[in-house]
Protein backbone atom coordinates (compact mmCIF):
# COMPACT_ATOMS: atom_id res chain seq x y z
CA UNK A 1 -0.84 39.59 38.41
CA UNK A 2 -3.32 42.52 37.78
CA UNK A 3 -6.64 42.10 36.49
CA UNK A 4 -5.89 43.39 33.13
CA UNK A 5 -2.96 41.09 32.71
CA UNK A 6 -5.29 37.96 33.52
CA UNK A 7 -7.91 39.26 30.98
CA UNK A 8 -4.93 39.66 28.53
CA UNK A 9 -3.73 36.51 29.15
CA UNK A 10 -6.94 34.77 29.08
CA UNK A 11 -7.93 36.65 26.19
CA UNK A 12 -4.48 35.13 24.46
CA UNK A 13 -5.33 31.81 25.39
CA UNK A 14 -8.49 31.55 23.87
CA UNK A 15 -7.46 33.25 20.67
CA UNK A 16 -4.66 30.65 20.67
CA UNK A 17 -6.79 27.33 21.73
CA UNK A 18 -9.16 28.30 18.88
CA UNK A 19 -6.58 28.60 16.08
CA UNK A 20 -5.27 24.96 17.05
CA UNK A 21 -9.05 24.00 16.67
CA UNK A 22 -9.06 24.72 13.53
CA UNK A 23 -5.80 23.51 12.45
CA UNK A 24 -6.17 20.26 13.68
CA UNK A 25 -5.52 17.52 10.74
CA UNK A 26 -8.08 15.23 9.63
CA UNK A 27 -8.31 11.93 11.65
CA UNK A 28 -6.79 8.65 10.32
CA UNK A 29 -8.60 6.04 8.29
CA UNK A 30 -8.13 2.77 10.40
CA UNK A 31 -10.46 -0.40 8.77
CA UNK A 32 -10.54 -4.37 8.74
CA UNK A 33 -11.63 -6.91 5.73
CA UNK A 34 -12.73 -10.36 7.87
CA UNK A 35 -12.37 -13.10 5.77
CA UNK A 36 -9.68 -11.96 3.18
CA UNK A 37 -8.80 -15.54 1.05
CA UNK A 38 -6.79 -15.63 -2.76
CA UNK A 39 -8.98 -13.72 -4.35
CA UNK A 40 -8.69 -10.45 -4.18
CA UNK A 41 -11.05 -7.46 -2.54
CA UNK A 42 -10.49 -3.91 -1.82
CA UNK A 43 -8.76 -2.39 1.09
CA UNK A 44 -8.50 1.03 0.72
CA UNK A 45 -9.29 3.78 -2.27
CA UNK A 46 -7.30 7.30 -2.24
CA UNK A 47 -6.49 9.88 -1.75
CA UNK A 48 -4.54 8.14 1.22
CA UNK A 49 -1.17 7.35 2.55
CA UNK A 50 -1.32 3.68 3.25
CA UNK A 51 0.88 3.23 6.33
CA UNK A 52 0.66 -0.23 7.82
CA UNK A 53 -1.24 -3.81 7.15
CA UNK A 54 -1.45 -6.85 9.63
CA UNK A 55 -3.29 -9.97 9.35
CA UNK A 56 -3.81 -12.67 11.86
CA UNK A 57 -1.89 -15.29 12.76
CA UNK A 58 1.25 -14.10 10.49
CA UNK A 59 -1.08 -14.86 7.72
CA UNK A 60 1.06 -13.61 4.24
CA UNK A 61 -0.72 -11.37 1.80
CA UNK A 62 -0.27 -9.76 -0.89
CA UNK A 63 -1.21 -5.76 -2.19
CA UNK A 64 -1.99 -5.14 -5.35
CA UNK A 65 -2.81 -1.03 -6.81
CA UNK A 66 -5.50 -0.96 -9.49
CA UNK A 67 -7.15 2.16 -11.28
CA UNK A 68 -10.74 2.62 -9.97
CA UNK A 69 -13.55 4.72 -11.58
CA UNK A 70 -15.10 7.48 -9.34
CA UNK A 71 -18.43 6.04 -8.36
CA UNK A 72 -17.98 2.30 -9.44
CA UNK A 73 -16.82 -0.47 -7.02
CA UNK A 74 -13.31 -1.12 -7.78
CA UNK A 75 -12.88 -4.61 -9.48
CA UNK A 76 -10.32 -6.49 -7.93
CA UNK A 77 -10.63 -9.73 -9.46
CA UNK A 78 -9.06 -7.90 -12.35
CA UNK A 79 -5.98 -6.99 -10.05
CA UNK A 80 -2.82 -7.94 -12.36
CA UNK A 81 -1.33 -10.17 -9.99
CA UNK A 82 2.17 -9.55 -11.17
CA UNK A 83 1.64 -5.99 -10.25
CA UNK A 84 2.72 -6.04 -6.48
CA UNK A 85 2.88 -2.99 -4.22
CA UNK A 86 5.94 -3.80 -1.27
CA UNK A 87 4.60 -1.88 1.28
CA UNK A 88 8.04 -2.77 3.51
CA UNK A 89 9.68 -0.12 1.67
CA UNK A 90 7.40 2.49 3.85
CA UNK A 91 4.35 4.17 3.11
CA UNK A 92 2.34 3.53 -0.34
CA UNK A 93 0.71 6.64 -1.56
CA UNK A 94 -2.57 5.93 -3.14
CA UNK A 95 -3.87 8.12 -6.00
CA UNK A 96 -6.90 9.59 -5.83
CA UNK A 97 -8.31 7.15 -8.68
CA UNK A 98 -6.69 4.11 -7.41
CA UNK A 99 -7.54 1.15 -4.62
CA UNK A 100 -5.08 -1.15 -2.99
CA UNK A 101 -6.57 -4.69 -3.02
CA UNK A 102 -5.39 -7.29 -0.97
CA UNK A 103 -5.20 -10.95 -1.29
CA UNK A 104 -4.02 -13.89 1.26
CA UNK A 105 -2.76 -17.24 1.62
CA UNK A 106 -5.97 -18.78 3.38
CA UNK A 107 -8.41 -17.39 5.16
CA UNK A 108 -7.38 -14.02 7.44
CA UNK A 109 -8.62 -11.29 8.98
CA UNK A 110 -6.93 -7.62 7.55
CA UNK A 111 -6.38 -4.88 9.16
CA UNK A 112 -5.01 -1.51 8.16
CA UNK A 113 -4.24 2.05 8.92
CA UNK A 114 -3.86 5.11 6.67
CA UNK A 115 -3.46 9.17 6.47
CA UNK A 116 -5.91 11.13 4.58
CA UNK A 117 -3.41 13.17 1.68
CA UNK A 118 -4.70 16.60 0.04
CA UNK A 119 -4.10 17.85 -3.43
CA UNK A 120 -3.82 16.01 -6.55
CA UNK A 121 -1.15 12.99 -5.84
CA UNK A 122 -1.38 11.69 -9.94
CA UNK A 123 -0.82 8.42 -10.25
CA UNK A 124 2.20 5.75 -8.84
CA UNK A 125 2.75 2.59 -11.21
CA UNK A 126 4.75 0.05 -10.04
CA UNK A 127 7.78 -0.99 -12.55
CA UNK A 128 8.17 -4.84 -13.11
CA UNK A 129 12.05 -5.73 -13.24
CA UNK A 130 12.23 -7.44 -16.52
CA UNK A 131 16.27 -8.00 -16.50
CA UNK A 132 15.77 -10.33 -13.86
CA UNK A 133 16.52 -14.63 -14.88
């Protein structure tokens, strides 16, 4: 190879390294709540795609999507508790005004993971099946 075909090639490289660099997506929102009990608290407020939640020992818990206000806490203790969000169904998109609170059977540690989401996603509500007996 000649040494205007390594410059070239060089040259393309670094044209090409710097494009990924810019392109690169955001990085993932990963968090924990120690202590989670039945009352509820906040996990995580969008814009986000809520992917996965664990808690210790097999601990059950519950998620629950509220409306938040930009620049207040989001008030979980206010949660409608027969408002659930089933996050086995695959990923929950949170709005950009909402929060997903969680809530556990004794004490656990919670643990999460997310995706940052751009744009405007509106706003999800979750339908209660009132035909059920």
């Amino acid at each position: 190879m000649g040494k205007r075909t390594s410059w070239w090639v060089t040259g393309g490289l670094a044209i090409g390294m710097s494009g990924c660099a810019t392109w690169a997506s955001p990085p993932d929102y990963r968090g924990s709540a120690a202590r989670v009990g039945a009352e509820p608290r906040p996990l995580v407020a969008g814009p986000a795609r809520l992917l996965h939640v664990n808690a210790d020992r097999r601990t059950p818990f519950t998620l629950y999507r509220i409306r938040s206000e930009p620049g207040k806490p989001a008030d979980c203790g206010g949660a409608r508790r027969d408002v659930v969000v089933d996050l086995a169904q695959g990923a929950i998109l949170v709005g950009k005004n909402e929060t997903i609170c969680v809530a556990a059977q004794g004490g656990a540690q919670v643990s999460w993971h997310a995706k940052p989401v751009t744009g405007d996603l509106g706003t999800q509500h979750a339908s209660l099946d009132r035909d059920r007996d």
